[in-house]
Protein backbone atom coordinates (compact mmCIF):
# COMPACT_ATOMS: atom_id res chain seq x y z
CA UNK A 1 9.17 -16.49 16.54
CA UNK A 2 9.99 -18.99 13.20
CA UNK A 3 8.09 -16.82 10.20
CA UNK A 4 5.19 -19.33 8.59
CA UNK A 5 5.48 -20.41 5.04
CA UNK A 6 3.67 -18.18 2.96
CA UNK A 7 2.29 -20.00 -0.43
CA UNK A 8 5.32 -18.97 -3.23
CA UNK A 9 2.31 -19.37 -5.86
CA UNK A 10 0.27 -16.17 -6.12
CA UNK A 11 -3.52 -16.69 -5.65
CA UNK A 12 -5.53 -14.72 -7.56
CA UNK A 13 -9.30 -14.91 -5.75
CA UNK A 14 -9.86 -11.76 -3.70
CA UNK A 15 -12.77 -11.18 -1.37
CA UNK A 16 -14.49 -7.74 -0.25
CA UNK A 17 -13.40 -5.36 2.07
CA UNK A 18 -13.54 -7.46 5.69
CA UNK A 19 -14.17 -6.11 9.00
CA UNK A 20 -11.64 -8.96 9.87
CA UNK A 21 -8.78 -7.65 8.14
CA UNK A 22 -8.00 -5.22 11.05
CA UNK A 23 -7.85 -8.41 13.23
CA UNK A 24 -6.12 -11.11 11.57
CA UNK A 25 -3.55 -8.20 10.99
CA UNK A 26 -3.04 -8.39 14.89
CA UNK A 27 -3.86 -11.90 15.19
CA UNK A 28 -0.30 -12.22 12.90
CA UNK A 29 1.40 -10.69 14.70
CA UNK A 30 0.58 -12.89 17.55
CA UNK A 31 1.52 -15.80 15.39
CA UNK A 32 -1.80 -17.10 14.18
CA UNK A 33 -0.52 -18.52 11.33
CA UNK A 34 -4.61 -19.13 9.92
CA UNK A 35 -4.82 -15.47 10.13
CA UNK A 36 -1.99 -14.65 8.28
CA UNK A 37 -3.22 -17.38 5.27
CA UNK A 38 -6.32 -15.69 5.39
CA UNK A 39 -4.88 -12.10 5.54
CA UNK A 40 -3.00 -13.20 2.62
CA UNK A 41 -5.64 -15.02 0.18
CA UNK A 42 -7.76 -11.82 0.84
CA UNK A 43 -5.63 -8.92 -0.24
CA UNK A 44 -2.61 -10.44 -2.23
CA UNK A 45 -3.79 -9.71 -5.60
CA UNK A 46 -4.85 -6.01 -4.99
CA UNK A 47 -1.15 -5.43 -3.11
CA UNK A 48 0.72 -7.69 -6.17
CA UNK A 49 -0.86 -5.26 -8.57
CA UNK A 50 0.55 -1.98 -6.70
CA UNK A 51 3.98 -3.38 -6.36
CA UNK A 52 4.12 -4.50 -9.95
CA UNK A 53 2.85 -1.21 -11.28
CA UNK A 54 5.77 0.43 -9.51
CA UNK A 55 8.71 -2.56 -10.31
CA UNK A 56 7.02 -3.86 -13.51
CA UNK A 57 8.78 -7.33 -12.84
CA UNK A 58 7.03 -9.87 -12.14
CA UNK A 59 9.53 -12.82 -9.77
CA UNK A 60 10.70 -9.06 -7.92
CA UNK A 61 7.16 -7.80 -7.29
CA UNK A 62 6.49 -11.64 -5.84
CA UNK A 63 9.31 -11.12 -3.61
CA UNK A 64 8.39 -7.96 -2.32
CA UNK A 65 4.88 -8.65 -1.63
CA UNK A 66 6.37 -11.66 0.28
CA UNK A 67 8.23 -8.90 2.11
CA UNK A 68 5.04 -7.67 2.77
CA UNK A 69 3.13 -10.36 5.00
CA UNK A 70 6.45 -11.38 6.65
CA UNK A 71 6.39 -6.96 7.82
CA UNK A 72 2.56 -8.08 9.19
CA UNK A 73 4.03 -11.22 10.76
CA UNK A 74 6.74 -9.60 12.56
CA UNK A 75 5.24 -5.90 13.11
CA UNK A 76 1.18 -6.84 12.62
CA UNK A 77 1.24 -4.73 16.36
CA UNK A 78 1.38 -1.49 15.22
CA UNK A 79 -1.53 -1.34 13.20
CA UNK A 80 -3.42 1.07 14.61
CA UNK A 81 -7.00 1.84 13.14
CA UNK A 82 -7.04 5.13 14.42
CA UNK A 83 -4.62 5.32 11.86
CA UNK A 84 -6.67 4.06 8.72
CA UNK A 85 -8.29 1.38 7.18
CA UNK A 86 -6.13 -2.47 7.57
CA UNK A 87 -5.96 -1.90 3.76
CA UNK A 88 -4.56 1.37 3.54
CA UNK A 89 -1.99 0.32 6.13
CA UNK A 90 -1.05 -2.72 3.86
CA UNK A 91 -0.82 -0.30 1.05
CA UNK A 92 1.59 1.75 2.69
CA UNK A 93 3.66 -1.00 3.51
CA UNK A 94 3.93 -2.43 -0.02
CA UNK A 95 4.05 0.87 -1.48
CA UNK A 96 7.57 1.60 1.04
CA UNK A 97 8.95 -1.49 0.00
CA UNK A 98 8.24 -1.45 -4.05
CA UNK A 99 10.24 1.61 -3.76
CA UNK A 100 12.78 0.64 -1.34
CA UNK A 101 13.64 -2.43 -4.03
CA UNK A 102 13.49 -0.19 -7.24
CA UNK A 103 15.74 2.34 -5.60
CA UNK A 104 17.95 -0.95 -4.83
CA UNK A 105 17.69 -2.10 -8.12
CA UNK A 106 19.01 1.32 -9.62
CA UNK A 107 22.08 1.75 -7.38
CA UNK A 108 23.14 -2.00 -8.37
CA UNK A 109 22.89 -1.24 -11.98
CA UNK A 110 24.36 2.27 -11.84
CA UNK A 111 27.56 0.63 -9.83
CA UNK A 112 27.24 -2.19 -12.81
CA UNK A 113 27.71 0.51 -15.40
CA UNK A 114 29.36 3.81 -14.52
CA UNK A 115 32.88 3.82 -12.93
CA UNK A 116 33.59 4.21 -9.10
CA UNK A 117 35.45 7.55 -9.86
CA UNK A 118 31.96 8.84 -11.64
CA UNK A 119 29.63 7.29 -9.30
CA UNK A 120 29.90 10.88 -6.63
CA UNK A 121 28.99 12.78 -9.43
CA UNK A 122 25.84 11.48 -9.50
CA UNK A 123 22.52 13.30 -8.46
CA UNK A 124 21.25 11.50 -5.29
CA UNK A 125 17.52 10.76 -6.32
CA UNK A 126 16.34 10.97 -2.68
CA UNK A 127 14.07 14.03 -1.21
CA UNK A 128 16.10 16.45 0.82
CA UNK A 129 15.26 16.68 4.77
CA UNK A 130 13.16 19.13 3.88
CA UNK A 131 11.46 17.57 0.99
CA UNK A 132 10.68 14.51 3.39
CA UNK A 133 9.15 17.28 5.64
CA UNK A 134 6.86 18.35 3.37
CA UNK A 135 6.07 14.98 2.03
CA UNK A 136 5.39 13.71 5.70
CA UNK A 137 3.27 16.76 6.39
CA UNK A 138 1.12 16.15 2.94
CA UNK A 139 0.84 12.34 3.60
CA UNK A 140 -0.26 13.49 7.27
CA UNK A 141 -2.88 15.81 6.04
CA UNK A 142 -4.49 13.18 3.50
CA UNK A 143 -5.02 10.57 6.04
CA UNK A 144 -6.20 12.68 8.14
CA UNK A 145 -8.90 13.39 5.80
CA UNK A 146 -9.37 10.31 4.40
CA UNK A 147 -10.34 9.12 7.83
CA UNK A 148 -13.39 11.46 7.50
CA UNK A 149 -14.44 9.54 4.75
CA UNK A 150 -17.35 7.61 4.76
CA UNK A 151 -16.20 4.13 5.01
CA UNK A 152 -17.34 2.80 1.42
CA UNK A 153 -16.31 5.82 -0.03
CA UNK A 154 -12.82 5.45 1.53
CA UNK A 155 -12.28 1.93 0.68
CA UNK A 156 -12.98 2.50 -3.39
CA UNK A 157 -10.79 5.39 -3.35
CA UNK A 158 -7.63 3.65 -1.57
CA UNK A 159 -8.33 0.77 -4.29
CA UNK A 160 -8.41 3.27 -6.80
CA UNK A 161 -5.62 5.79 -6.21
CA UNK A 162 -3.60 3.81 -3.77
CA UNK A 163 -3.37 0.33 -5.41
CA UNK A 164 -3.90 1.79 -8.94
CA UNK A 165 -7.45 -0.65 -9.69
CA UNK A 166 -9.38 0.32 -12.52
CA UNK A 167 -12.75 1.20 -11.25
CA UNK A 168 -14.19 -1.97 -12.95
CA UNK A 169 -11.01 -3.83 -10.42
CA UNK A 170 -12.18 -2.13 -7.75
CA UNK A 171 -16.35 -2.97 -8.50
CA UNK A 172 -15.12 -6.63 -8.59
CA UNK A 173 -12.93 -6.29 -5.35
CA UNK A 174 -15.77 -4.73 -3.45
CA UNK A 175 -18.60 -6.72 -4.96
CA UNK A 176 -20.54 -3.44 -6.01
CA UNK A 177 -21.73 -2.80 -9.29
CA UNK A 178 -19.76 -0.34 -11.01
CA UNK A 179 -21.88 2.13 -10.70
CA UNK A 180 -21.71 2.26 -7.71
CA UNK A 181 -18.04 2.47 -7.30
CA UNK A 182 -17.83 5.57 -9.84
CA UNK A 183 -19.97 7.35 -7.44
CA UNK A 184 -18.39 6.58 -4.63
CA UNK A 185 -15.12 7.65 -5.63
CA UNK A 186 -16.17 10.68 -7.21
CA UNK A 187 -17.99 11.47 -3.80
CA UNK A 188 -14.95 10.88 -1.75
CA UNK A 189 -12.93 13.03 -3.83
CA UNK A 190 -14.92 15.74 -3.79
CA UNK A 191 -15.12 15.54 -0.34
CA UNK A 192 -11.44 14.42 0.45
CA UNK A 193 -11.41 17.84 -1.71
CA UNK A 194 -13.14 19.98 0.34
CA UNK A 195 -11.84 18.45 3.46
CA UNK A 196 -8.18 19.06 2.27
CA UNK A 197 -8.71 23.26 2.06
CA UNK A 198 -8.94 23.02 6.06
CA UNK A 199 -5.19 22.24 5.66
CA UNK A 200 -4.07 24.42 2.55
CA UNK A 201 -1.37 26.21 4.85
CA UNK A 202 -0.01 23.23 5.93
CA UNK A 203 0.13 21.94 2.60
């Protein structure tokens, strides 16, 4: 399967949450490239602004959020919406690979700087097994209750924790008023709050 050309110049107009995200995600995968353009124009900006929050550089956010769509292209399959919403999926995804290339970025420049006998000494910066264990179990638990969520309520709060929107960002994504938005967030989280004490052992 040849990957399509995704447009190298960022587009900046982003539409509402789609029912059809879900299935151009799979239609990608497929290789419907029209899917994958339209995948692309609709959620760029809000994935751009998550990966550039975490790299805060601007050509290596653009090539990471490339990263992104050629992930759906390849891997669009195993989208599940059991799982969660297409955009929280995305969000995953760009979130993973933001870090993957910042934690890439810091091992070049530490081997740029400190010498090879030095370079063992250094802490790693990764979570021990157990650490990921816990981390897995906590991300586990959250989805699970996000799922609960009603949907609108779900959607501004994955906008506005998980991409890092302002709630005005998010009132424009949605095409709510912003109003609106603050009280949908603050309902989710107080019931993503009250959902979460079901798993308070776990956590």
């Amino acid at each position: 399967m040849v990957s399509p050309a995704v447009p190298a110049r960022l587009r900046v107009r982003v539409q509402p949450q789609s029912e059809d995200w879900g299935e151009w995600i799979r239609a990608s995968a497929n290789g419907d490239q029209e899917a994958l353009a339209r995948l692309y124009d609709s959620t760029n900006r809000i994935l751009y602004g998550l990966i550039l929050r975490i790299l805060r550089d601007k050509v290596a956010a653009e090539d990471v959020l490339l990263e992104v769509y050629v992930q759906v292209w390849r891997k669009g399959e195993i989208y599940k919406p059991s799982k969660g919403t297409p955009l929280g999926w995305l969000l995953t995804i760009a979130r993973s690979r933001a870090i993957d290339a910042l934690r890439s970025r810091a091992f070049r420049e530490c081997g740029q700087q400190d010498p090879l006998e030095t370079v063992g000494a250094v802490a790693d910066p990764a979570p021990s097994p157990e650490e990921n264990t816990l981390i897995s179990q906590r991300r586990a638990c959250v989805q699970r209750c996000l799922a609960e969520l009603p949907k609108d309520q779900r959607e501004a709060i994955e906008l506005a924790f998980f991409s890092g929107l302002s709630h005005t960002e998010v009132a424009e994504t949605l095409g709510q008023p912003l109003g609106t938005v603050k009280t949908r967030v603050r309902l989710g989280m107080f019931h993503l709050r009250e959902s979460l004490r079901r798993y308070e052992r776990e956590l």
